[in-house]
C-alpha atoms as a PDB file:
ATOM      1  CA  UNK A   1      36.560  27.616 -51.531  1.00  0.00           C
ATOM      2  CA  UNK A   2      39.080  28.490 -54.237  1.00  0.00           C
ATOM      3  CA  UNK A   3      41.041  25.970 -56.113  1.00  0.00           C
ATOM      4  CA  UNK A   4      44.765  25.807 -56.502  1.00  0.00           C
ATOM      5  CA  UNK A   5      44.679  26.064 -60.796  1.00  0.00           C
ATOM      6  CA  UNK A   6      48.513  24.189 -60.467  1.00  0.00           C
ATOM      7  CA  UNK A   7      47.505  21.253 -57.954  1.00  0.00           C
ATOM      8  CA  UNK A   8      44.126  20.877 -59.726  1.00  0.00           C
ATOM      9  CA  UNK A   9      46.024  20.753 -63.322  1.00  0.00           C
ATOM     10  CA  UNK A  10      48.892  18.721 -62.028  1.00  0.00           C
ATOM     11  CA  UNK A  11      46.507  16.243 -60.312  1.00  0.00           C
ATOM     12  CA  UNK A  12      44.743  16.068 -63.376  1.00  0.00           C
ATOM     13  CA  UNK A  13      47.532  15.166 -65.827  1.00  0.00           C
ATOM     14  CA  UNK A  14      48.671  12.959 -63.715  1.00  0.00           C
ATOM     15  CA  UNK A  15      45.917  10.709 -63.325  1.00  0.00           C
ATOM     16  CA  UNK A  16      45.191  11.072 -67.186  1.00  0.00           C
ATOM     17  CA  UNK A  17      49.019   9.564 -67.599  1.00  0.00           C
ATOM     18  CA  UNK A  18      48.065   6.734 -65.512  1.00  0.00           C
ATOM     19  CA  UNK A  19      44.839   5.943 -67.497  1.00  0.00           C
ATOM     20  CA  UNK A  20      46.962   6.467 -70.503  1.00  0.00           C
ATOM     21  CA  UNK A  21      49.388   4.055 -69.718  1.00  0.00           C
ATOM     22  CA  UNK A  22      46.773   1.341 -67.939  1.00  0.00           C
ATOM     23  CA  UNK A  23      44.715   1.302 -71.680  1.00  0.00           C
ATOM     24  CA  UNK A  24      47.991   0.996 -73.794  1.00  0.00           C
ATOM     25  CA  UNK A  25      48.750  -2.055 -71.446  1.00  0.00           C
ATOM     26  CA  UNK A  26      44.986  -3.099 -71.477  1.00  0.00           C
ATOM     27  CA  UNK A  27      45.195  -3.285 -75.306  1.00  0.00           C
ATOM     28  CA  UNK A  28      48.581  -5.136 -75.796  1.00  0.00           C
ATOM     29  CA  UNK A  29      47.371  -7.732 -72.738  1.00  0.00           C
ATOM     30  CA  UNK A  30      43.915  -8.210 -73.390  1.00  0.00           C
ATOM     31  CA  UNK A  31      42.813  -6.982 -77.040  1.00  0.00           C
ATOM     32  CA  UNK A  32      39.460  -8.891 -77.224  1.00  0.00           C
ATOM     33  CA  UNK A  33      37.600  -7.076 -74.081  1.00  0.00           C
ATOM     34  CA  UNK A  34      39.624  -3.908 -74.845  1.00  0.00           C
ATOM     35  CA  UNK A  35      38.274  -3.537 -78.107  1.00  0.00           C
ATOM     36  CA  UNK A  36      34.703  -4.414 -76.803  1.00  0.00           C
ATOM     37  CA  UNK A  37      34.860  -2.317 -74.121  1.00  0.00           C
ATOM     38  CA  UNK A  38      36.063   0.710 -76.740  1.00  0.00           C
ATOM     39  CA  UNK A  39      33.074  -0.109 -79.182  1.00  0.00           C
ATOM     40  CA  UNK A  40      30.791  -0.063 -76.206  1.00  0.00           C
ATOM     41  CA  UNK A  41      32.060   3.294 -75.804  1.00  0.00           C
ATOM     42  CA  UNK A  42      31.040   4.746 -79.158  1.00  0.00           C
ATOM     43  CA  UNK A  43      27.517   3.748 -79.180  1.00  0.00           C
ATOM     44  CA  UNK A  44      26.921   1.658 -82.584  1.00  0.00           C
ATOM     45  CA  UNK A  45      30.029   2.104 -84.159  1.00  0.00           C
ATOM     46  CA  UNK A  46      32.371  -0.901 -85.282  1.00  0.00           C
ATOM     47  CA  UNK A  47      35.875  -0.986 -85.028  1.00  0.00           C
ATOM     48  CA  UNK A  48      36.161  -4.264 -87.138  1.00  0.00           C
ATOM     49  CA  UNK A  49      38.570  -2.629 -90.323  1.00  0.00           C
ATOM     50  CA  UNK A  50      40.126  -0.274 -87.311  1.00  0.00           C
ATOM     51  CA  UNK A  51      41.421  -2.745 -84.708  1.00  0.00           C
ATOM     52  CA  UNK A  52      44.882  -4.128 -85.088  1.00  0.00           C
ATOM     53  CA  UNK A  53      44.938  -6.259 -81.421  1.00  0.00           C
ATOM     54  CA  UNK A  54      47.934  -4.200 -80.562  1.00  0.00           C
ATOM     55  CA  UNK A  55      49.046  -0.785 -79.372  1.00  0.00           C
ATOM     56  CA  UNK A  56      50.119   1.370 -82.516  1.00  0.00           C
ATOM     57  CA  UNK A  57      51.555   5.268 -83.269  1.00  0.00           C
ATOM     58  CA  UNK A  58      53.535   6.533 -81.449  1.00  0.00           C
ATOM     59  CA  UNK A  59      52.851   5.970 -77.698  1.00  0.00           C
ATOM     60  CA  UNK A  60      55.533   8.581 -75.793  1.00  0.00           C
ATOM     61  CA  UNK A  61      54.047  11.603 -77.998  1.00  0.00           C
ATOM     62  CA  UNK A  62      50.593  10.190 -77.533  1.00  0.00           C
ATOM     63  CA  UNK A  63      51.247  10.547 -73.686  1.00  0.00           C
ATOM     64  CA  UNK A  64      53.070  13.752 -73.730  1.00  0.00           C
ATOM     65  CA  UNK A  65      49.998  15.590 -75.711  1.00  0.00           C
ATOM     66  CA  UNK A  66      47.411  13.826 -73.479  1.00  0.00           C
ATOM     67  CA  UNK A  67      49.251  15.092 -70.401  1.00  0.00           C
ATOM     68  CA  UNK A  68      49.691  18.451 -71.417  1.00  0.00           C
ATOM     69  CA  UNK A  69      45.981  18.442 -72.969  1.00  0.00           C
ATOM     70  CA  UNK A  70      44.641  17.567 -70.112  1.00  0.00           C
ATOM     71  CA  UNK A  71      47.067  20.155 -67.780  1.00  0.00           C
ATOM     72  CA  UNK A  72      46.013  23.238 -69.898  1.00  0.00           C
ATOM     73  CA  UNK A  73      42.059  22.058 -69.165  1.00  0.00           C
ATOM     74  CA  UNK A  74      42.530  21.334 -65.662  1.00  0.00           C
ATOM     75  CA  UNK A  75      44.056  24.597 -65.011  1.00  0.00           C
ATOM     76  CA  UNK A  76      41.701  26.304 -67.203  1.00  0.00           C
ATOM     77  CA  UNK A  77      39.135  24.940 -65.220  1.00  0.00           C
ATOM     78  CA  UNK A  78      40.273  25.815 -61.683  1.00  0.00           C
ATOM     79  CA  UNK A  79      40.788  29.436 -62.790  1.00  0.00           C
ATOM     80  CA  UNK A  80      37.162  29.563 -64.484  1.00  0.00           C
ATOM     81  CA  UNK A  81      35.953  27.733 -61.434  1.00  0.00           C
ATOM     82  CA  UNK A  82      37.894  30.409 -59.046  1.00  0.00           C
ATOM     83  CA  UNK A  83      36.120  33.532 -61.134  1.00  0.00           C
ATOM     84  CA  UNK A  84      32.722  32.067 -61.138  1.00  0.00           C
ATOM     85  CA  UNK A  85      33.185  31.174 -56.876  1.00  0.00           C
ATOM     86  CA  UNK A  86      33.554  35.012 -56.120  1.00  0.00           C
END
């Protein structure tokens, strides 16, 4: 079966721009279990000095290179995925 490199790539961005936006909200709503959810993440490391409680840079360009990040790899993907199916 052969993936569609587009629908796999758009499905893919699109669900990472939902995530995106669901953990900028997460942080501004509830900082305390966002931040120890984010340091259970990175296995010993403290983000004490780091944290500021709050969403900070600049969160449209954030999205727009996460998005378009994660279209390139999803479409990458599907069209490695097609060559390797043959």
């Amino acid at each position: 079966m052969k993936l569609d490199k587009n629908a796999f790539a758009n499905a893919s961005a699109a669900v990472t721009g939902i995530i995106y936006i669901f953990c900028a909200a997460a942080v501004a709503i509830f900082p305390g279990i966002s931040k120890t959810i984010a340091e259970s993440w990175f296995h010993g490391i403290s983000l004490e000095t780091l944290w500021t409680a709050a969403p900070r840079g600049n969160f449209v360009l954030g999205l727009l290179t996460a998005v378009a990040g994660v279209w390139l790899i999803g479409w990458l993907f599907a069209w490695l995925y097609n060559r390797l199916v043959k």
